[in-house]
Structures are given as structure tokens and as C-alpha cells.
Protein backbone atom coordinates (compact mmCIF):
# COMPACT_ATOMS: atom_id res chain seq x y z
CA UNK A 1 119.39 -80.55 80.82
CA UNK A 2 115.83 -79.47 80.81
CA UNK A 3 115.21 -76.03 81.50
CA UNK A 4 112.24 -75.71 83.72
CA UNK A 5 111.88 -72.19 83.64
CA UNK A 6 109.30 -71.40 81.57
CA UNK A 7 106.98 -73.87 82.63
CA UNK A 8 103.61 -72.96 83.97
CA UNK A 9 103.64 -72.93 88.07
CA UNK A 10 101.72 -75.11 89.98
CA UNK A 11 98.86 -72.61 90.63
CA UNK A 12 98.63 -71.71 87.36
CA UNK A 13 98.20 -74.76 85.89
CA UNK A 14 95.39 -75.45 88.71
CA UNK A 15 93.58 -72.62 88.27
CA UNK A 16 93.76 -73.49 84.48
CA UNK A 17 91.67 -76.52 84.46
CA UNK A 18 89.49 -74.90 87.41
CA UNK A 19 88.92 -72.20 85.17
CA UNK A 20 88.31 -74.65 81.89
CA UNK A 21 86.06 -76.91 84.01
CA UNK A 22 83.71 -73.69 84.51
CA UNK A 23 83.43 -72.59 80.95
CA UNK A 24 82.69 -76.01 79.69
CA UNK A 25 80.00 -76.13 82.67
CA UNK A 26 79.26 -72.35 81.32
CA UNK A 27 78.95 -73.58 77.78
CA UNK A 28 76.36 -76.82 78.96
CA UNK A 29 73.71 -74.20 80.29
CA UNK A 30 70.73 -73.19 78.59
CA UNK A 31 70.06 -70.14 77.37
CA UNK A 32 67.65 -68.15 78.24
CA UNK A 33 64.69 -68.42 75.67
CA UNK A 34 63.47 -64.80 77.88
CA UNK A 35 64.51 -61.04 78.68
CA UNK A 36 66.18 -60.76 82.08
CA UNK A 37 63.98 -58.16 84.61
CA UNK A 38 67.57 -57.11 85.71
CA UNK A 39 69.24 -56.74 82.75
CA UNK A 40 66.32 -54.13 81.23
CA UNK A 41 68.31 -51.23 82.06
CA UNK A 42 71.51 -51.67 80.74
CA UNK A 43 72.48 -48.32 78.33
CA UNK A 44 72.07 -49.62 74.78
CA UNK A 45 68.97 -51.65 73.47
CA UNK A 46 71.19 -52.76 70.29
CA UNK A 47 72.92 -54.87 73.66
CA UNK A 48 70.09 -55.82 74.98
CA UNK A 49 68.77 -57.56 71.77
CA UNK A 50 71.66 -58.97 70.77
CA UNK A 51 71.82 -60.73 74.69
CA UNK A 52 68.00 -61.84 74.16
CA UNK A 53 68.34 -63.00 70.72
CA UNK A 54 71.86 -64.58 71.76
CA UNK A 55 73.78 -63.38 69.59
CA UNK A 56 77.17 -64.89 69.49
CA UNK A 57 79.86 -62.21 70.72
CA UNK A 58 82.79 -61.08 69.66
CA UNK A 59 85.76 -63.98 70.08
CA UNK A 60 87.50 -62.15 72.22
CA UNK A 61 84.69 -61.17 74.58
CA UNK A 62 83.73 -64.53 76.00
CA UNK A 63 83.60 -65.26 79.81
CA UNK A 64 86.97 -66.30 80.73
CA UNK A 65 86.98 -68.79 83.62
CA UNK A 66 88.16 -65.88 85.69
CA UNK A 67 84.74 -63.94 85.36
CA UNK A 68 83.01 -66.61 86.20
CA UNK A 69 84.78 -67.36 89.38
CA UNK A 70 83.75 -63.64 90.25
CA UNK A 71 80.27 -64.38 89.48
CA UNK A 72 80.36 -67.75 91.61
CA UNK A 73 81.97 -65.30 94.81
CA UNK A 74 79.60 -62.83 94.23
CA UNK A 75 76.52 -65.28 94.75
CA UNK A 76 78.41 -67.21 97.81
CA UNK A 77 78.32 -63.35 99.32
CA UNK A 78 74.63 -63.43 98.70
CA UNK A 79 73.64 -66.44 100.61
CA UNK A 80 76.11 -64.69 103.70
CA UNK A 81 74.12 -61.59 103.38
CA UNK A 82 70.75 -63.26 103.67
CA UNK A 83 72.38 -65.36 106.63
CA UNK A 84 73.64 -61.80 107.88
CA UNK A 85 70.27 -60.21 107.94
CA UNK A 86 68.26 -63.02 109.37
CA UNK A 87 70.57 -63.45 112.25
CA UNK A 88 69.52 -59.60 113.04
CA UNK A 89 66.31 -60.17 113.15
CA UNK A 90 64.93 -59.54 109.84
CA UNK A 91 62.32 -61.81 108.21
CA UNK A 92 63.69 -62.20 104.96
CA UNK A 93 62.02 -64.78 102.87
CA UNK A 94 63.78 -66.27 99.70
CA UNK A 95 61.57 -68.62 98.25
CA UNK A 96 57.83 -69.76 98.62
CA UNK A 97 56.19 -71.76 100.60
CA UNK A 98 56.20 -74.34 97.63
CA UNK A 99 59.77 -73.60 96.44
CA UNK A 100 61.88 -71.68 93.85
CA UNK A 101 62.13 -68.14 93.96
CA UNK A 102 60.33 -65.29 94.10
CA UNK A 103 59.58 -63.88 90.41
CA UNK A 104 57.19 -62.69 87.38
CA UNK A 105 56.40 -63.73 84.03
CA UNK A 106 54.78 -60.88 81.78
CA UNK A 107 54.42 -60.97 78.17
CA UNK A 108 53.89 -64.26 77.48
CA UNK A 109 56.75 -65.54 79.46
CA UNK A 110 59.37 -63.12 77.40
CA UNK A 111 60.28 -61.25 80.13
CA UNK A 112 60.96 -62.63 84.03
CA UNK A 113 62.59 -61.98 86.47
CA UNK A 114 63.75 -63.43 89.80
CA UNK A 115 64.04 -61.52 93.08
CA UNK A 116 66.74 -61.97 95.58
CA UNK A 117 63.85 -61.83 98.88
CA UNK A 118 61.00 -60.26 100.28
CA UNK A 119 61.03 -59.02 103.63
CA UNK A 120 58.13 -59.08 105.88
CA UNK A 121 59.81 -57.94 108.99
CA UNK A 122 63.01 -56.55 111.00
CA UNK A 123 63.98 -54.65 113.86
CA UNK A 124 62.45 -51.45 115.03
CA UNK A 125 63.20 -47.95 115.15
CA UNK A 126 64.65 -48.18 111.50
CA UNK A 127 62.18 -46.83 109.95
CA UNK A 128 61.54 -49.43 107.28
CA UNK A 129 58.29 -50.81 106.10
CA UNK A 130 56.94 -54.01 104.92
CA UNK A 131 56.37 -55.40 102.38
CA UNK A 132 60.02 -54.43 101.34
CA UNK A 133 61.95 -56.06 97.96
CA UNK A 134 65.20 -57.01 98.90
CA UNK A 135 68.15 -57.02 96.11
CA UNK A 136 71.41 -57.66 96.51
CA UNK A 137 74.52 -56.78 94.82
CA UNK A 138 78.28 -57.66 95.27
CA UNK A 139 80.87 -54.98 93.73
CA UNK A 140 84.55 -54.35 94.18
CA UNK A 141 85.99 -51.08 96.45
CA UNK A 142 85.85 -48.52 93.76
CA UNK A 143 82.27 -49.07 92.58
CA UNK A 144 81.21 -49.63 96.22
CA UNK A 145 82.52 -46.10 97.09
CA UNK A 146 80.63 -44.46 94.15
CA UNK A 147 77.42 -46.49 94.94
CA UNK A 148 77.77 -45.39 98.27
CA UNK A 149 78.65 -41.60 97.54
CA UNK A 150 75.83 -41.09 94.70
CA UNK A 151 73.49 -43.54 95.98
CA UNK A 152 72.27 -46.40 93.33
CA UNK A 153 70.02 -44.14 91.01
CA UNK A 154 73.03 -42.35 89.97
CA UNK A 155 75.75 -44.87 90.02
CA UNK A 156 74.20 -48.10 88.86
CA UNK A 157 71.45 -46.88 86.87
CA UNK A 158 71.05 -50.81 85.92
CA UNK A 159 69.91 -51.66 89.25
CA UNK A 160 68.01 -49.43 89.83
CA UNK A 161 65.84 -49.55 86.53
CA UNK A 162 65.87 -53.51 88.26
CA UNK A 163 64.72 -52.69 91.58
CA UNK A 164 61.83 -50.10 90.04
CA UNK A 165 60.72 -53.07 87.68
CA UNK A 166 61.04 -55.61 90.05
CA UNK A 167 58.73 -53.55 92.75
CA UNK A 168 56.03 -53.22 89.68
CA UNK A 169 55.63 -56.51 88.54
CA UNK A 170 55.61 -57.90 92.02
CA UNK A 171 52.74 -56.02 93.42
CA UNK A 172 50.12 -58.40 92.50
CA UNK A 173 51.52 -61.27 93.69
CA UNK A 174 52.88 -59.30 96.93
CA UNK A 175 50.63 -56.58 97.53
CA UNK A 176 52.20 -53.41 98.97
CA UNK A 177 55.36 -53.93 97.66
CA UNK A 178 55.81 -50.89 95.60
CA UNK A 179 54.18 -48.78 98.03
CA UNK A 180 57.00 -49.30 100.16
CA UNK A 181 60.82 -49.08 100.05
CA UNK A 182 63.02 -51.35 98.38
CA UNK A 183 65.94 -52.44 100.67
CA UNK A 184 69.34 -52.53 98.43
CA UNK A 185 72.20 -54.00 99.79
CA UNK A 186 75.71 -53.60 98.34
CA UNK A 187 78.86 -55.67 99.42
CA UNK A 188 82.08 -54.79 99.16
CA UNK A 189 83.69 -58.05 97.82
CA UNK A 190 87.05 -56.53 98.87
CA UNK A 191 86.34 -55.31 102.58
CA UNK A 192 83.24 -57.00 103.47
CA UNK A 193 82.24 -53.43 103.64
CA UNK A 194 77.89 -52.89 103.78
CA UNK A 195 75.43 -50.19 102.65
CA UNK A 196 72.03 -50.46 103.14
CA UNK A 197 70.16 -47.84 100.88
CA UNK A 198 66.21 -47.32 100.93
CA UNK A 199 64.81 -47.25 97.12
CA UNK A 200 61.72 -45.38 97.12
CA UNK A 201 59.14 -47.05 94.17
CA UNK A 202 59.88 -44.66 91.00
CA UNK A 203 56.65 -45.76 88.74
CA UNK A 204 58.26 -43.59 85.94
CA UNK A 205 61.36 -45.59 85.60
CA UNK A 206 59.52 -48.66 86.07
CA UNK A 207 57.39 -47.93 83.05
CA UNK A 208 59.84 -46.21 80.97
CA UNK A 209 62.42 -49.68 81.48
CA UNK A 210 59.23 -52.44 80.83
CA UNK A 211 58.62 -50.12 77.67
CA UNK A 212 62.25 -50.87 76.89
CA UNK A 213 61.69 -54.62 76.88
CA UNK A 214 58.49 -54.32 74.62
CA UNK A 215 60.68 -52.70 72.18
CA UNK A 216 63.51 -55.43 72.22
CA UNK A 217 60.71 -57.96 71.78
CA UNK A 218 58.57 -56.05 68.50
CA UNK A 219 62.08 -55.15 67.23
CA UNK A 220 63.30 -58.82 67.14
CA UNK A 221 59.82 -60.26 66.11
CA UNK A 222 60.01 -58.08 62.80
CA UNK A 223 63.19 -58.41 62.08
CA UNK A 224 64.55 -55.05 63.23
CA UNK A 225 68.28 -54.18 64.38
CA UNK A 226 67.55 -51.76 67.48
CA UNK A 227 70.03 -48.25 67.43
CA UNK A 228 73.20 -47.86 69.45
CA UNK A 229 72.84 -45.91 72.28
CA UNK A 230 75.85 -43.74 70.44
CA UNK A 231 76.86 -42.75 67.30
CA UNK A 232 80.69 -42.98 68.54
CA UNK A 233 82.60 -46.15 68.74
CA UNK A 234 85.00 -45.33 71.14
CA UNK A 235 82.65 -44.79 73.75
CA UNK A 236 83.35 -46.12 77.01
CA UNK A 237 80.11 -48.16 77.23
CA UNK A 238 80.79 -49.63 74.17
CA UNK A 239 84.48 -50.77 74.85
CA UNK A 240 83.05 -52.85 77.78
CA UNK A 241 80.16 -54.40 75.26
CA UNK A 242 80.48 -58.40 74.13
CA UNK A 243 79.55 -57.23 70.54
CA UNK A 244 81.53 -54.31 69.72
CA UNK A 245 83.08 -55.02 66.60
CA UNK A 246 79.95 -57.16 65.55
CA UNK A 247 77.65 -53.93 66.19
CA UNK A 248 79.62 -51.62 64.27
CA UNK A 249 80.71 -53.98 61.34
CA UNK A 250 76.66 -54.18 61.24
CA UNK A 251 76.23 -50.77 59.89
């Protein structure tokens, strides 16, 4: 008699192919041949050049089909959120008049980035102004609290190094833009919870993370292995990184 018990359930084996069908569709994309606007601020430029240069990571660190359902959810969220606001009366544009989105190109194309919207308008008495950059960002409960608590400077220092960038390099194609507020907007993938948080322009940060990106691209260009952002490897930002045991078996 066959014993069935330690077959797979039905839902597991599903979700299996589900989740292989996305990593082979993962695996088919280009990479990009650029630096990401919104990844400039992560903590460690050793990261950051081993994501531009593309780097292979460590073969345990790969996206597993889970993450990238949580990306997928996060960017359906988006789209709700832009439905969201327009239904409110905000004029939130997300792509030009001739299509694609909103973006830059500086550096010779090494370094882009694409906005999430523009607004140009909303409802009184909220004491927003326009031009505004809109970004948007899906997180689960416990970072939504702290981004909600601290405010996105202090708790997502990465978005916020985004946002400051984002506001620079988009002035001269949307003048006024860093003279006003940026509108972030975190979701709370678990609630459906909002916050809405004004982000004045900080030109300091904005310089100090496209300096960052110059230094990824001269470091790479002569051949140049960028310095952690610690001298210990147990720490916590490095236990999260895709090329932990590559970075440190690198010396």
C-alpha cells in the first residue's frame, strides 16, 4: 500500500511551479546595463557595485519565487494607490503625454531612474504644493509602524536618499519640483493601512547620494573593489546582503 503521507499537498505543489514559472521569467530579463536612482542609497557601496556590475550572488541568496510574488503584490498595490488618489481628486500623472514613465538619464545613461508620478493638483486646504514627486512604497506592519513613528528620513534612509535624488534630477524637465514637497506614500501590505508624509527637498542628501553613484561608476571603470560599509561581518546589514560570503572571501 502506498503511503501518501509525505507527499507534497496540492497547494504546495501549485505554488511550486507558480513560483518556478516566475524565476525562469526572473532569469529571461535583462539586466540593467545602469545604476538604479532608487537604489543609490542603500548602506554599503561594496553592494551597490557589485548590483551594478552584476555580480553573481551568493547561491543561497537568489530570489526565491516567494520574493518575487511580494514584489509582483507590492506593484499591484501601486496601481490601487494611484487609482486611490485620483478618485480624490488629485491630478496625479504617471506617464507623458507620449508614453513611458517619468525619469532621468545623467552620466551618460549610467545612472536613471524612474518616478512613480508627478502631481500637478489635489484638493484644498492640505496644504500641499505643486509641482509635487510622488513615490510610493509598499511595506509589511512592522516597518510601516516605524516609517510612520520616525518618519522616512530616519527609518528608510534608502528612500529617502531616492526621493532627494529623484526631486534633483527632475527639476529640469519639471520645473519646481524640488522647490516643493515630495508626497511619500507608504502602504501597509498587511492592513491596507496609509501614511501620507511631506518630504521637504534636502539638496545635501541629494548631492551627497549622486556623489555616491559617481564613485560606483570611477571605482568599476578602474578596476577598483569599493570598501564595506563595516569592518564586522556579523553586522546586521550585511546578513541581509546577496554577496556576503563573496564580499568577505574577497579580502
Amino acid at each position: 500500500m502506498l503511503d501518501y503521507n509525505h507527499q507534497p499537498k496540492l497547494h504546495e505543489r501549485v505554488t511550486d511551479h507558480i513560483d518556478a514559472a516566475l524565476q525562469v521569467e526572473q532569469a529571461e530579463r535583462l539586466p540593467r546595463d545602469y545604476l538604479g536612482g532608487s537604489r543609490l542609497g542603500v548602506a554599503c557601496e561594496r553592494a551597490l557595485q557589485y548590483e551594478y556590475t552584476h555580480t553573481p550572488t551568493d547561491p543561497d541568496r537568489e530570489f526565491s519565487g516567494r520574493l518575487l510574488r511580494v514584489f509582483e503584490v507590492g506593484h499591484a498595490l501601486e496601481d490601487l494607490a494611484i487609482r486611490w488618489l485620483r478618485l480624490a481628486g488629485f491630478e496625479l500623472r504617471t506617464q507623458k503625454a507620449n508614453g513611458g514613465q517619468f525619469g532621468f538619464s545623467v552620466a551618460g545613461g549610467r545612472i536613471r531612474g524612474h518616478v512613480d508620478g508627478i502631481l500637478t493638483g489635489g484638493p484644498e486646504g492640505l496644504g500641499l504644493t505643486f509641482p509635487a514627486l510622488w513615490e510610493c512604497k509598499t511595506m509589511n506592519a512592522k516597518a510601516w509602524k516605524e516609517t510612520v513613528k520616525k518618519g522616512v528620513a530616519k527609518s528608510k534612509p534608502v528612500y529617502a536618499a531616492q526621493v532627494a535624488v529623484y526631486q534633483a534630477y527632475m527639476e529640469g524637465a519639471v520645473p519646481g519640483i524640488s522647490r516643493t514637497p515630495a508626497l511619500f506614500t507608504a502602504i501597509n501590505k498587511d492592513t491596507q493601512e496609509l501614511h501620507f508624509e511631506a518630504v521637504p527637498f534636502d539638496g545635501a542628501l541629494a548631492q551627497a547620494t549622486s556623489d555616491r553613484g559617481v564613485r560606483v561608476l570611477v571605482a568599476t571603470d578602474a578596476g577598483e573593489l569599493l570598501p564595506r560599509m563595516t569592518a564586522d561581518p556579523t553586522h546586521f546589514e550585511c546578513s541581509w546582503c546577496a554577496w556576503q560570503d563573496r564580499c568577505w572571501k574577497a579580502g
